[in-house]
C-alpha atoms as a PDB file:
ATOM      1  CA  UNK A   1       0.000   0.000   0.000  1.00  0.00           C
ATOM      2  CA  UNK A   2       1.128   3.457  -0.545  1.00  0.00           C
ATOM      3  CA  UNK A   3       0.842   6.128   2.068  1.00  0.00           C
ATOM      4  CA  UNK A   4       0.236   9.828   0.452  1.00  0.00           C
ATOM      5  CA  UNK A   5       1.119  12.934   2.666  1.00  0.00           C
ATOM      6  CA  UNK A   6       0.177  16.745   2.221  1.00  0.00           C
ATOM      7  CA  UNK A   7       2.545  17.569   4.479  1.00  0.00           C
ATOM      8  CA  UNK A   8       2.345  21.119   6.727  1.00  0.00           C
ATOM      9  CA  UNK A   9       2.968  21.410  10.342  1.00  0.00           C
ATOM     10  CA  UNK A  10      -0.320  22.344  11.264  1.00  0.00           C
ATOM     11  CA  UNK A  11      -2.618  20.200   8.707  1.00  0.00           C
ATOM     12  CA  UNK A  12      -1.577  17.179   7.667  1.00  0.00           C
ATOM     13  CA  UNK A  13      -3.671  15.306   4.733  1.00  0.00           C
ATOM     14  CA  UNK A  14      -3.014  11.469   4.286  1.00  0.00           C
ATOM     15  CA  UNK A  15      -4.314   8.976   1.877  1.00  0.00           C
ATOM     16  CA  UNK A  16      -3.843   5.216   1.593  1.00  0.00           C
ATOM     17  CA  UNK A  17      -4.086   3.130  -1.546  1.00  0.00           C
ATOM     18  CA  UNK A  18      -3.745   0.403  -2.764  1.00  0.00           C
ATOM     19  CA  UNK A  19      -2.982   0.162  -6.752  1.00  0.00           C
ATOM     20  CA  UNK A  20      -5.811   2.826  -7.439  1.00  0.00           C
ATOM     21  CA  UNK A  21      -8.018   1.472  -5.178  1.00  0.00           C
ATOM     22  CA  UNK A  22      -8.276   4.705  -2.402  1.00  0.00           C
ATOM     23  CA  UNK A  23      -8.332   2.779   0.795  1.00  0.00           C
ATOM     24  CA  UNK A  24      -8.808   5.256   3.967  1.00  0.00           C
ATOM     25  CA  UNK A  25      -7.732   9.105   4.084  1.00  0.00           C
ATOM     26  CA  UNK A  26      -7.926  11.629   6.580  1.00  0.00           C
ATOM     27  CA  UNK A  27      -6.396  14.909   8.033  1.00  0.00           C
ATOM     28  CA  UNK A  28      -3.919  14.867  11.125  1.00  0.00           C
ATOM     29  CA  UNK A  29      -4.241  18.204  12.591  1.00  0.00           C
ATOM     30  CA  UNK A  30      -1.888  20.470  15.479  1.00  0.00           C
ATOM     31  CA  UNK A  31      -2.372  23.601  17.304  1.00  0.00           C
ATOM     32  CA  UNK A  32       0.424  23.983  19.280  1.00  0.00           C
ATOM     33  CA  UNK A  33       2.170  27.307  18.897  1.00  0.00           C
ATOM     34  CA  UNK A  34       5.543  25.129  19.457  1.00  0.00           C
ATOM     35  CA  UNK A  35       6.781  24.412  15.873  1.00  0.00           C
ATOM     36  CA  UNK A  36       8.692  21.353  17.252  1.00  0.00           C
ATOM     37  CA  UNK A  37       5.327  20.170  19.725  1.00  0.00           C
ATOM     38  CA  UNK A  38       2.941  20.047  16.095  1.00  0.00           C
ATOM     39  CA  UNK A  39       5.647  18.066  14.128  1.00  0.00           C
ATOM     40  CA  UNK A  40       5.912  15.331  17.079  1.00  0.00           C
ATOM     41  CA  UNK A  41       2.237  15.008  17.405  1.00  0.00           C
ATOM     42  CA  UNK A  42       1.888  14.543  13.207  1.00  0.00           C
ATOM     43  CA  UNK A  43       4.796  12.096  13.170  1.00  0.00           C
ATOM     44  CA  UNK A  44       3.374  10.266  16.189  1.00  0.00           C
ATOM     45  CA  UNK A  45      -0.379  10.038  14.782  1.00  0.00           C
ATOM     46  CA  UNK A  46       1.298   8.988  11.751  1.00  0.00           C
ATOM     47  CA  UNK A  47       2.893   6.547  13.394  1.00  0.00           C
ATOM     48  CA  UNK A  48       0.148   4.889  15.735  1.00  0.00           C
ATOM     49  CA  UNK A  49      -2.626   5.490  13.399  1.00  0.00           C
ATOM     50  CA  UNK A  50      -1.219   4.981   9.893  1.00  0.00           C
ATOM     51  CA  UNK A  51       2.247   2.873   9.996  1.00  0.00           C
ATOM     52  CA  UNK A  52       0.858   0.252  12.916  1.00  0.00           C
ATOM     53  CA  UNK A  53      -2.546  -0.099  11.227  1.00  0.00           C
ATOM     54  CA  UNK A  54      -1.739  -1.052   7.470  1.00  0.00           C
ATOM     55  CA  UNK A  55       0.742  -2.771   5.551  1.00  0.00           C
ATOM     56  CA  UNK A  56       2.598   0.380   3.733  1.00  0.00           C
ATOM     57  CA  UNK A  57       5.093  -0.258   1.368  1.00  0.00           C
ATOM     58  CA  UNK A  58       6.169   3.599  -0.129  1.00  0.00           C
ATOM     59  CA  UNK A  59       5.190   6.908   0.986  1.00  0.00           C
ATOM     60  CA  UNK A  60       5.259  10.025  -1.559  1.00  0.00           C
ATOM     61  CA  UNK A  61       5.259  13.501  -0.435  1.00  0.00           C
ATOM     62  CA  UNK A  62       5.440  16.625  -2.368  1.00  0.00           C
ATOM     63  CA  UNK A  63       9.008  17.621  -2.344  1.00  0.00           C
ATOM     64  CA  UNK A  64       9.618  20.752  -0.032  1.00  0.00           C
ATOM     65  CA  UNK A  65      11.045  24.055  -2.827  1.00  0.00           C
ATOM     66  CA  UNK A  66      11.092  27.585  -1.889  1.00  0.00           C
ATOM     67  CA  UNK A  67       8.594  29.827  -3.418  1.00  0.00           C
ATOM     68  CA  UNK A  68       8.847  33.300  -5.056  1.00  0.00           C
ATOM     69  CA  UNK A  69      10.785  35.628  -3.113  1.00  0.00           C
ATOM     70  CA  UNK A  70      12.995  34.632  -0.002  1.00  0.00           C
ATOM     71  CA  UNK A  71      11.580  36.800   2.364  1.00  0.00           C
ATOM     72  CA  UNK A  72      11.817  36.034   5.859  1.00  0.00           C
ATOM     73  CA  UNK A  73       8.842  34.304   5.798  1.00  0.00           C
ATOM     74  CA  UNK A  74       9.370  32.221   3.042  1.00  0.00           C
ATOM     75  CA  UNK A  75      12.588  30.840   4.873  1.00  0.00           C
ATOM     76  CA  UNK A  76      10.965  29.720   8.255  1.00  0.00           C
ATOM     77  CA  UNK A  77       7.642  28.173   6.327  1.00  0.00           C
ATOM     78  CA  UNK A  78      10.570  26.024   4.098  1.00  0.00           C
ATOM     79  CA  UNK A  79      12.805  25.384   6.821  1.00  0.00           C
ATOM     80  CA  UNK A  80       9.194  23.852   9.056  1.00  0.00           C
ATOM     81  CA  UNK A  81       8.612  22.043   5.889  1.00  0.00           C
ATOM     82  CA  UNK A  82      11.935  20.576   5.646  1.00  0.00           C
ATOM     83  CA  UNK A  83      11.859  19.675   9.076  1.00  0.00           C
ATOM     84  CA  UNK A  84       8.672  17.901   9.043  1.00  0.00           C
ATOM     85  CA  UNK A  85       9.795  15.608   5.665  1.00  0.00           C
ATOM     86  CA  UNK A  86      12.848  15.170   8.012  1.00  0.00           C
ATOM     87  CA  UNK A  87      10.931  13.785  10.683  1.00  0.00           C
ATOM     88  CA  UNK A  88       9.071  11.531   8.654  1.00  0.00           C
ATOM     89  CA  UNK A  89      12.079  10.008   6.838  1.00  0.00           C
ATOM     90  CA  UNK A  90      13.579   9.242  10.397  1.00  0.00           C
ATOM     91  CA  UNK A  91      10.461   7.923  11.548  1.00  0.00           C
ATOM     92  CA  UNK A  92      10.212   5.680   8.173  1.00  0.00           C
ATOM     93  CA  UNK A  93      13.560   4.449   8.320  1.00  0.00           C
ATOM     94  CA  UNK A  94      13.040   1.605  10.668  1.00  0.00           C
ATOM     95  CA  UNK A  95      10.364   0.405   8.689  1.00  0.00           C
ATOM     96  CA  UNK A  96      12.138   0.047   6.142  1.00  0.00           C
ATOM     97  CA  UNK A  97       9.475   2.020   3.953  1.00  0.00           C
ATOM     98  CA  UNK A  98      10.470   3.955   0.517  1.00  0.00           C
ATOM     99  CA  UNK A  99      10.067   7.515   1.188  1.00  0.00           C
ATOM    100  CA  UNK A 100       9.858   9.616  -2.274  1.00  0.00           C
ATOM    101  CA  UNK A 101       9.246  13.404  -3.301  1.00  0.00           C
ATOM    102  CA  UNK A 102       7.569  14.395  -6.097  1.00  0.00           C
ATOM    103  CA  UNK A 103       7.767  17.940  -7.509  1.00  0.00           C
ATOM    104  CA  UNK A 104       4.400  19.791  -7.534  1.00  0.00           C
ATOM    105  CA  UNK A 105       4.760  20.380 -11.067  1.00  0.00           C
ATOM    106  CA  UNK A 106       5.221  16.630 -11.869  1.00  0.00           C
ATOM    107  CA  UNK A 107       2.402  15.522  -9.895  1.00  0.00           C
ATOM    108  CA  UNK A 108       0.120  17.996 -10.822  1.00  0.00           C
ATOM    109  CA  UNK A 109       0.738  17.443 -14.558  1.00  0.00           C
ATOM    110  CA  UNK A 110      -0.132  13.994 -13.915  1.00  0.00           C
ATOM    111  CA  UNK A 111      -3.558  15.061 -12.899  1.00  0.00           C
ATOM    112  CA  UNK A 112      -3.809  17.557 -15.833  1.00  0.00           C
ATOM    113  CA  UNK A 113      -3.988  20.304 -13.364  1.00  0.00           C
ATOM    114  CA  UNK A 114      -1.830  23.486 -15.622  1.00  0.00           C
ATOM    115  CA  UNK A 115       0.047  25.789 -13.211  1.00  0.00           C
ATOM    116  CA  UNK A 116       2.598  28.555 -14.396  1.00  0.00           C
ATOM    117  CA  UNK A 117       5.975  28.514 -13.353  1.00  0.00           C
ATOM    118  CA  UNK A 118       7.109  30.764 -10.262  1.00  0.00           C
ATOM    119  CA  UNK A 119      10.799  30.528 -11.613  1.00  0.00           C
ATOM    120  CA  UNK A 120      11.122  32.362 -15.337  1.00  0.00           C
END
């Protein structure tokens, strides 16, 4: 089975299938103000409720890429992104589960979803 994340540190969306066949989905949610507090509670609901529950083989993520400008702002949301992929690689590694990314603009082309490019 294969384990899809939207991955953000204080709504996490999750999907499980298997082949095409959408098994379960659902959104893992934290409210902490503590950056480092929501990431532990995602990667432990992930944990107990995902990776102890079904058989998952590969998970796929979007991969984490600046966006625009590098404004402050921009550079603490992609460092919390980076951190929470982090996270969730260390937490897959005993597993032994595949972890991939996939570029927004690959997946999304998939899907026939047409976006412009932020980087001309």
């Amino acid at each position: 089975m294969i384990l899809a994340l939207d991955l953000s540190t204080k709504s996490s969306g999750w999907a499980i299938y298997d082949k095409n066949n959408l098994i379960a989905s659902g959104c893992i949610t934290a409210t902490s103000s503590d950056l480092i507090e929501r990431i532990i509670k995602i990667t432990k609901e992930l944990d107990e409720e995902i990776l102890k529950k079904y058989n998952i083989h590969e998970v796929i993520a979007e991969e984490v890429q600046p966006t625009g400008g590098y404004g402050v702002g921009n550079q603490k949301t992609h460092k919390a992104l980076m951190w929470i992929q982090a996270s969730i690689a260390l937490l897959l590694h005993p597993y032994h589960i595949k972890f991939n990314f996939v570029y927004p603009n690959s997946w999304r082309s998939q899907c026939g979803i047409k976006t412009r490019s932020w980087y001309h």
